[in-house]
Every structure is written in structure tokens, then in C-alpha cells.
Protein backbone atom coordinates (compact mmCIF):
# COMPACT_ATOMS: atom_id res chain seq x y z
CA UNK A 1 -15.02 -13.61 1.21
CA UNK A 2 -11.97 -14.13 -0.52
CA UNK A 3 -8.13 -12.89 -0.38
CA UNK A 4 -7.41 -10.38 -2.79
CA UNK A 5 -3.77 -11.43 -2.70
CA UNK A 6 -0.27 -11.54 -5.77
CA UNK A 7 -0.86 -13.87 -8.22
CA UNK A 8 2.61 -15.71 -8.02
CA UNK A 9 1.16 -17.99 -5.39
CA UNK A 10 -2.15 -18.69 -7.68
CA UNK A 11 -3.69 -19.62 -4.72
CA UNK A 12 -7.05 -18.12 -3.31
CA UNK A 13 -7.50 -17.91 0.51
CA UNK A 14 -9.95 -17.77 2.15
CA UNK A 15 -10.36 -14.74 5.25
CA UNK A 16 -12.66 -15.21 8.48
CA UNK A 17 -15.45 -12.46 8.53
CA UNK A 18 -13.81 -11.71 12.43
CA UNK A 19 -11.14 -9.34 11.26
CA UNK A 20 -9.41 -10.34 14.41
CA UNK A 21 -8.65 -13.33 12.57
CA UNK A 22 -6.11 -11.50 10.40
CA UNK A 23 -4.41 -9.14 13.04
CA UNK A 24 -5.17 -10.35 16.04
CA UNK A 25 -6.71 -8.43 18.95
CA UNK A 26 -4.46 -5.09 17.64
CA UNK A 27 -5.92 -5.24 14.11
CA UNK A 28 -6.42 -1.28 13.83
CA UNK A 29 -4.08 0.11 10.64
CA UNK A 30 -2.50 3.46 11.40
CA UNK A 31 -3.75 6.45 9.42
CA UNK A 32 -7.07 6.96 11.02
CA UNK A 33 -8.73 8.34 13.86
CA UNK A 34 -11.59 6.75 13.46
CA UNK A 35 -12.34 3.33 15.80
CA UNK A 36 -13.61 0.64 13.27
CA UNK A 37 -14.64 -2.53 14.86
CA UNK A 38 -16.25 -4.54 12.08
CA UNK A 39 -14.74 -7.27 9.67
CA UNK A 40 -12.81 -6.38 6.56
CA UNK A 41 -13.30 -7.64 3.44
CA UNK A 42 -10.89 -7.94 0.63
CA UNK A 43 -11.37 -5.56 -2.84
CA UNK A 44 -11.07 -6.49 -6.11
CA UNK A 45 -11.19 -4.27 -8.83
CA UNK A 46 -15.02 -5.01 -10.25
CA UNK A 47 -15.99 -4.51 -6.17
CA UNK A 48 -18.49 -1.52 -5.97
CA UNK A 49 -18.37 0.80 -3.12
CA UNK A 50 -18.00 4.41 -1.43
CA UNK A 51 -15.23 5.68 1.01
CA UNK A 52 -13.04 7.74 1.85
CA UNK A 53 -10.03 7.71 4.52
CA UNK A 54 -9.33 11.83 5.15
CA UNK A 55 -6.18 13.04 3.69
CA UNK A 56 -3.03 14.28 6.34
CA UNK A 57 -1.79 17.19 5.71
CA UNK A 58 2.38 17.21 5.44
CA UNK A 59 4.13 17.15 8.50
CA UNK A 60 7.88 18.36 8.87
CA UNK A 61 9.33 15.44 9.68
CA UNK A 62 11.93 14.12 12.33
CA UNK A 63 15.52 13.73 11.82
CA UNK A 64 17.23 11.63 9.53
CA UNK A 65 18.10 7.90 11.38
CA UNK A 66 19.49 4.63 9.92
CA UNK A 67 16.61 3.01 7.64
CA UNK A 68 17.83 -0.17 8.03
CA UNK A 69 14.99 -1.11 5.18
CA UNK A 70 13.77 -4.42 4.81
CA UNK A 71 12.19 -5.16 1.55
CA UNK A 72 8.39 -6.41 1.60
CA UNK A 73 5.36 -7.16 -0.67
CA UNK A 74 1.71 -6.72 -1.15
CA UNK A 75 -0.10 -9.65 0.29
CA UNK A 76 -3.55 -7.31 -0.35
CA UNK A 77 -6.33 -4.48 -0.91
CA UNK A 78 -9.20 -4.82 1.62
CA UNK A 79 -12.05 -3.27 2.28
CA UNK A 80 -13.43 -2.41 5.83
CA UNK A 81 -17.04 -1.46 6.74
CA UNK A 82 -18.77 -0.53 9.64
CA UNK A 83 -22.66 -0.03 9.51
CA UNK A 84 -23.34 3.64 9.63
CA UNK A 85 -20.22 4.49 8.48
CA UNK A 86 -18.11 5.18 5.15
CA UNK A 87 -16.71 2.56 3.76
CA UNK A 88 -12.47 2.23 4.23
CA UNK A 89 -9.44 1.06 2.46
CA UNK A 90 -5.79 -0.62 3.25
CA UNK A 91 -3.20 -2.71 1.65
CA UNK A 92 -1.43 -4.97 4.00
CA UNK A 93 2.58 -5.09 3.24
CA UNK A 94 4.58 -7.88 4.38
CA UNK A 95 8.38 -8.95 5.23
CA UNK A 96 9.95 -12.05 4.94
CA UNK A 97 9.82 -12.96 8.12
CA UNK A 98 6.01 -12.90 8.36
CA UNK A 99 5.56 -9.33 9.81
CA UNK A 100 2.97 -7.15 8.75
CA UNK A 101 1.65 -3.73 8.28
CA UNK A 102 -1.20 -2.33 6.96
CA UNK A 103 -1.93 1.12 5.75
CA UNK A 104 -4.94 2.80 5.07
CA UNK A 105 -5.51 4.92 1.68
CA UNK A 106 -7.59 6.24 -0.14
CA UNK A 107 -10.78 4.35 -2.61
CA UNK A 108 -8.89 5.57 -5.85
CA UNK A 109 -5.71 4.00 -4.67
CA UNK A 110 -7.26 1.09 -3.54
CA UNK A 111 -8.70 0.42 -6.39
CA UNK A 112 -5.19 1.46 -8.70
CA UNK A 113 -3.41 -1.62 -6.28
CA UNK A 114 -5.89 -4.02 -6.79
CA UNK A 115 -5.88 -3.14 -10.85
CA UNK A 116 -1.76 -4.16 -10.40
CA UNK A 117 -2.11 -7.07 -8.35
CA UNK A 118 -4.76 -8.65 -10.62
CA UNK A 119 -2.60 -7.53 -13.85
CA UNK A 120 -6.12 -6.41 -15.07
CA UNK A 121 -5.87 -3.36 -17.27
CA UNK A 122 -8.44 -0.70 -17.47
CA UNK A 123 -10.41 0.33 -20.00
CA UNK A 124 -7.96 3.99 -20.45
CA UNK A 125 -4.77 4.37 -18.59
CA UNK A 126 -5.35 5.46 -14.72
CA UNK A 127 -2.82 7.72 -13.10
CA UNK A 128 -0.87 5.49 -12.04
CA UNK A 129 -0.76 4.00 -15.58
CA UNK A 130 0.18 7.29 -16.71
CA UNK A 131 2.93 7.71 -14.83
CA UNK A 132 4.52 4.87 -16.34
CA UNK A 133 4.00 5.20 -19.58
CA UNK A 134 5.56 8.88 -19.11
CA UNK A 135 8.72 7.12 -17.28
CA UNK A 136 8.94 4.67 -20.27
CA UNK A 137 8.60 7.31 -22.63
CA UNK A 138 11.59 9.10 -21.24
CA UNK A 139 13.27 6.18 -20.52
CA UNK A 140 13.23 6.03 -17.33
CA UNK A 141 12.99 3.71 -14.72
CA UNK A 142 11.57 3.05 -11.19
CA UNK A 143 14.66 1.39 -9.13
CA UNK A 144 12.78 0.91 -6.14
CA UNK A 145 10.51 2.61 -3.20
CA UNK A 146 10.67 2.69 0.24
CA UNK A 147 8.35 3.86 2.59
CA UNK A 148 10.95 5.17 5.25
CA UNK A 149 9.10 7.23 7.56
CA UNK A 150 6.10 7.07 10.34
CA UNK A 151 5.46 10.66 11.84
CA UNK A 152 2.24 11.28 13.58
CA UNK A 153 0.37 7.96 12.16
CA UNK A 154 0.95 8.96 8.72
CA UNK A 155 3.45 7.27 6.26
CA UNK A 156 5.93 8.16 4.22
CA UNK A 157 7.53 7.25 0.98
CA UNK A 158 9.88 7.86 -1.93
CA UNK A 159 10.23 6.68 -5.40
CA UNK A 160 13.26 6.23 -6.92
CA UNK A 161 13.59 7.58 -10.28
CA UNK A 162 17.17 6.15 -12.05
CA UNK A 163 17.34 8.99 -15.64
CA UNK A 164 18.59 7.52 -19.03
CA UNK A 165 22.35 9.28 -17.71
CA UNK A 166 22.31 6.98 -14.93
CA UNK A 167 21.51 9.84 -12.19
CA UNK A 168 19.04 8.49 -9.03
CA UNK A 169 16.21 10.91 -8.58
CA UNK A 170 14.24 10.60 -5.17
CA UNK A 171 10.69 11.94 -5.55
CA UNK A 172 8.51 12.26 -2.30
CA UNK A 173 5.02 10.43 -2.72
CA UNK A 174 2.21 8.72 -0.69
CA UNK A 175 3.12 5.12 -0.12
CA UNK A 176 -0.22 4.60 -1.92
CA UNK A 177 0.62 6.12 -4.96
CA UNK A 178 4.37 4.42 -4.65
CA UNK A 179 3.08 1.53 -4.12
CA UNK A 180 0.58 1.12 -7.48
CA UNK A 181 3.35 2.54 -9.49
CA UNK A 182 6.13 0.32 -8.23
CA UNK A 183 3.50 -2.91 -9.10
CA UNK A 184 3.03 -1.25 -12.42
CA UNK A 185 6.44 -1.07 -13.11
CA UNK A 186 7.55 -4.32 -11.13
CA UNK A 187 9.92 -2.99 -8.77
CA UNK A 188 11.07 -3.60 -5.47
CA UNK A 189 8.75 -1.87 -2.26
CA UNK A 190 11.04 -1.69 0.89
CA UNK A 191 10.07 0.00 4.08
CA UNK A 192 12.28 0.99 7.13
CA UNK A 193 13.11 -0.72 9.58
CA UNK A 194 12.31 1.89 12.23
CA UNK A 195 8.55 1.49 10.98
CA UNK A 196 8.11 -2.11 10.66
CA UNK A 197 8.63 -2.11 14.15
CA UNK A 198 6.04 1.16 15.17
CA UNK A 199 3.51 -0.58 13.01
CA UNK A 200 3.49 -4.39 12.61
CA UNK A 201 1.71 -7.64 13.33
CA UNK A 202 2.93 -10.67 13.70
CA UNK A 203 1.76 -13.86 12.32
């Protein structure tokens, strides 16, 4: 099995089958309520396979507090499967400072990161491609994300949209969807401070 990981690095690692390995005894990614116990493997885009992580519905969320946000990147898209059961997705984020959190989402989306971290286009534009062409077309930009909110074990993000006047737009999205357009569009993916803490592992 091999790391799905950025290309900067150009280097391939390899990951145990013991998914332990990665997170340590407290592996399990938020976002679920199912109890997986198996290893993960990482995705790459020309991986085959069926799954499905249930969608949240929206939450009102708690009061605004200091984000504090620390900027991280995508170290990968992995896939985790349990015999019997559906087959499911997350992209670990990391800090600088060697903290990490993973977040589970969705098969499309997974497969829309791993397109961006491999740089390997499709054969017609995905959604995600869409969206940036659109943005360029308008000329737009993406001047960063954050995902700045943990409420109930689900995540949440927003994209922020700078307009050819110079006027900051800030659209609420999935961090999944945030996340393969900020890739797309090379920007910056920050997350707050408040839920690095709630949700991260340590190397």
C-alpha cells in the first residue's frame, strides 16, 4: 500500500496495513457513527471502489469565538474498509507542528482531492473543476479557506471569494468541497484553532 500524499516532497511512503500505525490507538476520524476497526488504505484516482459516508444535515451553530487559525495541508485521500461493510473516505490535514486531523467525506470528493493532489486532469472538467474555471472566468479568485468550526462531529468551512473590485466574499461550503477547490486553485487551507485541538493526532 502506498501514501497517496502532495507531490512537492516526490517521495512515496510507504503505510502499515495496522491503521493504528498512522493514528495511534485513537485513529477514528470524526464524521461518522459508524465503529470501523480495519486498516485504511490510501486512494488514488484510477482506485476502483463503492462508499458512501452519510451526509449531516446543517446544524445552527455555536457562537462566534477567536479562530486563532493555523494554516495546514493535505498530507492525503485514504480509503478505509471493513469486510461487510461500505467502503469509506478521509483526507488527513496537517499543521506545522506535526498535528493531524482527518475528516471523513464523501467517494466523489475523495476522488476530486486525489485528482488535485496528483495534478491529474480528467477526461471533462469535474465540479470542482468547474468551479474554477467559472471563478477565472469572472476573474475571481480563491484567497484562502478555513475550516473554522466543529459542531456535533461535523465540520465546517468557508471559501473566500476576493471579486475583480477587491471586495472578500465568504461562501459557506463542506470542507470537502473547499478543500478540492482550494488545491485546484492553489490556495492556502487553514483551520481553527479551537478544532485542531477537538480533533487531532499527534505524531
Amino acid at each position: 500500500m502506498v501514501r497517496n500524499g502532495p507531490r512537492q516532497s516526490g517521495e512515496r511512503k510507504n503505510v502499515s496495513s495496522d491503521f493504528k500505525d498512522l493514528f495511534g490507538e485513537d485513529w477514528r476520524p470524526h464524521d461518522t457513527n459508524d465503529d470501523p476497526q480495519s486498516s485504511g488504505e490510501p486512494i488514488t484516482p484510477s482506485d476502483s471502489g463503492k462508499g458512501g459516508a452519510e451526509f449531516t444535515s446543517e446544524t445552527e451553530n455555536q457562537g462566534p469565538r477567536a479562530l486563532n487559525e493555523k494554516e495546514v495541508k493535505v498530507s492525503g485521500v485514504y480509503l478505509q474498509q471493513e469486510p461487510g461493510m461500505p467502503a469509506q473516505h478521509f483526507v488527513l490535514l496537517r499543521d506545522n507542528r506535526g498535528r493531524r486531523v482527518p475528516i471523513w467525506v464523501g467517494p466523489f470528493e475523495a476522488w476530486a482531492i486525489s485528482f488535485a493532489i496528483e495534478e491529474q486532469p480528467a477526461d471533462r472538467p469535474l465540479t470542482h473543476d468547474l468551479m474554477k474555471i467559472l471563478l477565472e472566468k469572472l476573474n475571481a479568485t480563491v484567497d484562502r479557506i478555513i475550516i473554522d468550526d466543529l459542531w456535533r462531529d461535523t465540520f465546517y468551512a468557508k471559501i473566500t471569494v476576493v471579486t475583480p473590485d477587491g471586495n472578500y466574499l465568504e461562501i459557506d461550503a463542506r470542507p470537502s468541497d473547499a478543500i478540492a477547490l482550494a488545491l485546484r486553485v492553489h490556495a492556502p487551507i487553514y483551520m481553527a484553532e479551537y478544532v485542531l485541538e477537538q480533533t487531532v493526532h499527534k505524531e
